[in-house]
Structure formats: structure tokens, C-alpha cells
Protein backbone atom coordinates (compact mmCIF):
# COMPACT_ATOMS: atom_id res chain seq x y z
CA UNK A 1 45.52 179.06 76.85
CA UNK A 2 48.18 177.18 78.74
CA UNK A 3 46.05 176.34 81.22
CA UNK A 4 43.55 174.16 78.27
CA UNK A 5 46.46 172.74 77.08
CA UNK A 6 46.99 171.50 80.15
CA UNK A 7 44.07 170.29 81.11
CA UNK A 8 43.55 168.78 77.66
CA UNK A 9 47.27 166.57 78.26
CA UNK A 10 45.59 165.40 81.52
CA UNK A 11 42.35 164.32 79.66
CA UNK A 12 44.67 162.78 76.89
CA UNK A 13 46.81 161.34 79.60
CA UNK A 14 44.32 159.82 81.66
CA UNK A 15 42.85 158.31 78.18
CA UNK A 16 45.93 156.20 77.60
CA UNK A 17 46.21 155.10 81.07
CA UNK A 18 42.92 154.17 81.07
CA UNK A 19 42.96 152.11 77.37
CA UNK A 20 46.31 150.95 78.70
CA UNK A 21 44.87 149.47 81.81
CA UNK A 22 41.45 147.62 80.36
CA UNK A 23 43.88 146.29 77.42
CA UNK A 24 45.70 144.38 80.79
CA UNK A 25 42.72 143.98 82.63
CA UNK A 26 40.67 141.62 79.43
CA UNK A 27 44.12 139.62 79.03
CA UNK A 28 43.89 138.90 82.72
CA UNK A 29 40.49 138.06 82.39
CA UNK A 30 40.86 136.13 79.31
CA UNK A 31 43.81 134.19 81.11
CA UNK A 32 42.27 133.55 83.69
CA UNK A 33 38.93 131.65 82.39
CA UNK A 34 41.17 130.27 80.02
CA UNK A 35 42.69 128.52 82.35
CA UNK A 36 39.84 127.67 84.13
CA UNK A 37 38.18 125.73 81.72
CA UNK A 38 40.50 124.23 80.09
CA UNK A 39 42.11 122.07 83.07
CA UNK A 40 39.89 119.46 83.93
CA UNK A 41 40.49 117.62 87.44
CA UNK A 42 41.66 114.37 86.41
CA UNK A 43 41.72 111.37 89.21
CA UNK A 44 42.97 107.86 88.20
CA UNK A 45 41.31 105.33 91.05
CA UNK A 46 43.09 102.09 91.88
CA UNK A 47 41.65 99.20 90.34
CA UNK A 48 42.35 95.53 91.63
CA UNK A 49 41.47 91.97 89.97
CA UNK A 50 41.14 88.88 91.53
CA UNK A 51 41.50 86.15 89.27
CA UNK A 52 41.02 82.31 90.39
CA UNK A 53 41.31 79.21 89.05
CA UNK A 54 39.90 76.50 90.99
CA UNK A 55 40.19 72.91 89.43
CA UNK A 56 37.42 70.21 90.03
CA UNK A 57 39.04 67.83 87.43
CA UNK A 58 40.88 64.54 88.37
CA UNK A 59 43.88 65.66 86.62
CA UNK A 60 46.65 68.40 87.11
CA UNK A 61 46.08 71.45 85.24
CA UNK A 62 49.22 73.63 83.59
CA UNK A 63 48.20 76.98 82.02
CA UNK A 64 50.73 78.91 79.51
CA UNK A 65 50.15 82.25 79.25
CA UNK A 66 52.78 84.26 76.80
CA UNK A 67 54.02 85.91 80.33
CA UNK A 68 52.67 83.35 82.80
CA UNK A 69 52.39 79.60 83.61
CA UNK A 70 51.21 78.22 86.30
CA UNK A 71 49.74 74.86 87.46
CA UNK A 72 46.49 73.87 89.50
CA UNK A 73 46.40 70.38 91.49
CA UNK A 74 43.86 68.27 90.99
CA UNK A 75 40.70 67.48 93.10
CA UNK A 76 40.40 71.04 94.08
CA UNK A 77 43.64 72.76 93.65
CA UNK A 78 43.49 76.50 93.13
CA UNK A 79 45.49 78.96 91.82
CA UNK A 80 45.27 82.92 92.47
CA UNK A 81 46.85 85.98 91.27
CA UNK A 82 45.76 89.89 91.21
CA UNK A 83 45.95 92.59 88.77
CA UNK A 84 46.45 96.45 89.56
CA UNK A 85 45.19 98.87 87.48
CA UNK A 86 44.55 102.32 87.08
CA UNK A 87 41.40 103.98 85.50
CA UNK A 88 37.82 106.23 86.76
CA UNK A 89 36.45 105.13 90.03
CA UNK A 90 33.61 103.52 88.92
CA UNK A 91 33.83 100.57 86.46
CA UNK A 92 32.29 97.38 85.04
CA UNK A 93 33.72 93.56 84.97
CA UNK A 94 34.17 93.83 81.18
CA UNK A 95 35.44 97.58 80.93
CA UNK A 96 38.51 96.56 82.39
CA UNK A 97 41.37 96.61 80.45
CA UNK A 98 44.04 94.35 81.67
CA UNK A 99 46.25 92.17 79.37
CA UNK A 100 45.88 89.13 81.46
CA UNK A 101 44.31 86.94 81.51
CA UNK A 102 41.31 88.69 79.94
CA UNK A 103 41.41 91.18 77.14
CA UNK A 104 38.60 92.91 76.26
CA UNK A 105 39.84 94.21 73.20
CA UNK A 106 38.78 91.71 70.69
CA UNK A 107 41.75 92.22 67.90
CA UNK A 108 44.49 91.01 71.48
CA UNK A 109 43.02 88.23 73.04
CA UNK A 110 45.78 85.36 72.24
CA UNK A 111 44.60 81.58 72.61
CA UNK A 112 45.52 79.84 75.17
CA UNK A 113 46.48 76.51 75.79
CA UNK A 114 46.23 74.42 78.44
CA UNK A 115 47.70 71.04 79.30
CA UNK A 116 45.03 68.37 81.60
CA UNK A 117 46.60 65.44 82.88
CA UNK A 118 48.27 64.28 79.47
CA UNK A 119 45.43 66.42 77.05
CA UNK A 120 45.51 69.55 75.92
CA UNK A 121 42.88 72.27 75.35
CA UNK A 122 43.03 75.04 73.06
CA UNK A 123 40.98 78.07 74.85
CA UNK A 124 40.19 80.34 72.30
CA UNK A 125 37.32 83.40 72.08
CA UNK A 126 34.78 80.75 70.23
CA UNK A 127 35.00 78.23 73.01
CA UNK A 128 31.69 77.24 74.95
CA UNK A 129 33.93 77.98 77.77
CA UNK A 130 36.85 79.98 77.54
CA UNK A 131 39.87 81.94 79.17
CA UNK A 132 39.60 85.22 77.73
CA UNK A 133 36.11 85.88 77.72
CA UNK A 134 35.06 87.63 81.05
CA UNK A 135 31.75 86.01 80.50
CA UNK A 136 33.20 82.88 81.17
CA UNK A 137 34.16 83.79 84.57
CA UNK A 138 31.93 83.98 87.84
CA UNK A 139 32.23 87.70 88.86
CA UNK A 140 31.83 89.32 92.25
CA UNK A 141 32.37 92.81 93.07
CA UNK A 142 34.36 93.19 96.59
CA UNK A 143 34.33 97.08 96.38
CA UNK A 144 34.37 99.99 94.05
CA UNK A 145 37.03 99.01 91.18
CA UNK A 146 37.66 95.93 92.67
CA UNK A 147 36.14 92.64 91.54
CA UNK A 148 36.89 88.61 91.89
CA UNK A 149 37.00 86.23 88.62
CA UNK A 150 36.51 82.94 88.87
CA UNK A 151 36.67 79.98 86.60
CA UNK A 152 36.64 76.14 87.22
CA UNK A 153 37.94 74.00 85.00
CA UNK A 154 35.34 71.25 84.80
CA UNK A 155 35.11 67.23 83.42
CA UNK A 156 33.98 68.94 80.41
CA UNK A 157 36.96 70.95 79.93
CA UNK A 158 38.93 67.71 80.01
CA UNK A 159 36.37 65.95 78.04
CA UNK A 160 37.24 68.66 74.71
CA UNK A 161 40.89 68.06 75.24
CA UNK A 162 42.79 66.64 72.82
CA UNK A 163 46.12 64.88 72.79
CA UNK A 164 49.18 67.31 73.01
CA UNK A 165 51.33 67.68 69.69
């Protein structure tokens, strides 16, 4: 009789050890895929933008952005700055999502004005052609995330200037 008693703890034993050990073994394997699916790889991709101004008008040109001015010389003059970025590493001209000088998000894009020779012209998003619409601007893609804007200010810039309060 001892001897079933026996053997019966070592069945009992063996049991719990086993129970015990599959209890540890599914939390490892729940961890585990947890894990795994729920960390997605994120990579942020530089992102550059090349914005130019080139003026064909007879007059100077002085732009006033809420954080920039600048001025373009007439007959020609140009004026050039980039914007870095961060984002996915493939993207459109109007997915970016810079705050100057274009903003794509309708409900931020600020009027701009800007002083021609002794006129003034109030860019705004209804303008035939305007600042802060990227669709305004001549856009050429140097490389992946990295694209050139261009506007010229034109005669008929000047031409729907009006004198300066």
C-alpha cells in the first residue's frame, strides 16, 4: 500500500509540475506574439523643400511672412530658402505639411502680403495666383521626399496691386 501511495504522489506531483509549466509556457507565448504585433517598425524619412521666388517684374519685391521677410530685386532677382521635414518616404507636392510658405491645411493658411515697387498685393487662397496654394507653384521632384517650388511674380502680379495703406 505504501508503495501506491507513492506512486500515486509522483503521478499527482508530476500533474502540478506539468499544469504549472504550460500555465508559464501560454504566458510566454502570449507575450511574446503580443509583442510582436503590436510594435510596428516605424521610419520617419527626411523630407527637403526648395522654395524659389524668382521676380520678372520691373520693381523690387518685399514678402512678409508672420516669421519671414525677405526681398527679391527686380529684373530677375531671386530669392531661395529650404524646408526640412520629417514624414514616410514616399510623398506628394501637396501632402506636405510645412507651415511655410505653403499650408495645406486649409483652416492655417494666413494671407500674405506683399509690397511691389510702391503697391501692394494681398495673396490670399482665392487669388488667380497665390502664395499658399502649392498649385500655384511650378513643382519638380529632385529625389524621393525632396521637391523644388517655384513661383514668379509676374507684370500681372503687379498689375492687381493696389496702393499700400
Amino acid at each position: 500500500m505504501v508503495q501506491i501511495g507513492k506512486s500515486t504522489l509522483e503521478i499527482t506531483m508530476t500533474i502540478t509540475q506539468k499544469t504549472i509549466w504550460m500555465r508559464y509556457l501560454l504566458l510566454g507565448v502570449f507575450s511574446v506574439s503580443f509583442f510582436g504585433f503590436s510594435c510596428k517598425k516605424r521610419v520617419d524619412y527626411a523630407q527637403y523643400a526648395e522654395f524659389h521666388y524668382l521676380n520678372s517684374t520691373s520693381k523690387k519685391i518685399v514678402m512678409d511672412y508672420p516669421k519671414k521677410k525677405f526681398a527679391i530685386e527686380a529684373n530677375g532677382g531671386e530669392y531661395y530658402f529650404e524646408v526640412k521635414g520629417i514624414g514616410p518616404k514616399t510623398i506628394s507636392p501637396d501632402s506636405y505639411n510645412f507651415s511655410l510658405p505653403i499650408n495645406l491645411r486649409e483652416e492655417n493658411r494666413i494671407p500674405v502680403t506683399i509690397k511691389i515697387g510702391e503697391k501692394c498685393f494681398t495673396s490670399t487662397e482665392r487669388s488667380e495666383h497665390t502664395l499658399i496654394n502649392v498649385n500655384s507653384y511650378q513643382i519638380e521632384k529632385i529625389d524621393e521626399g525632396h521637391y523644388k517650388f517655384t513661383y514668379t511674380f509676374t507684370e500681372a502680379d503687379y498689375n492687381l496691386a493696389v496702393n499700400c495703406p
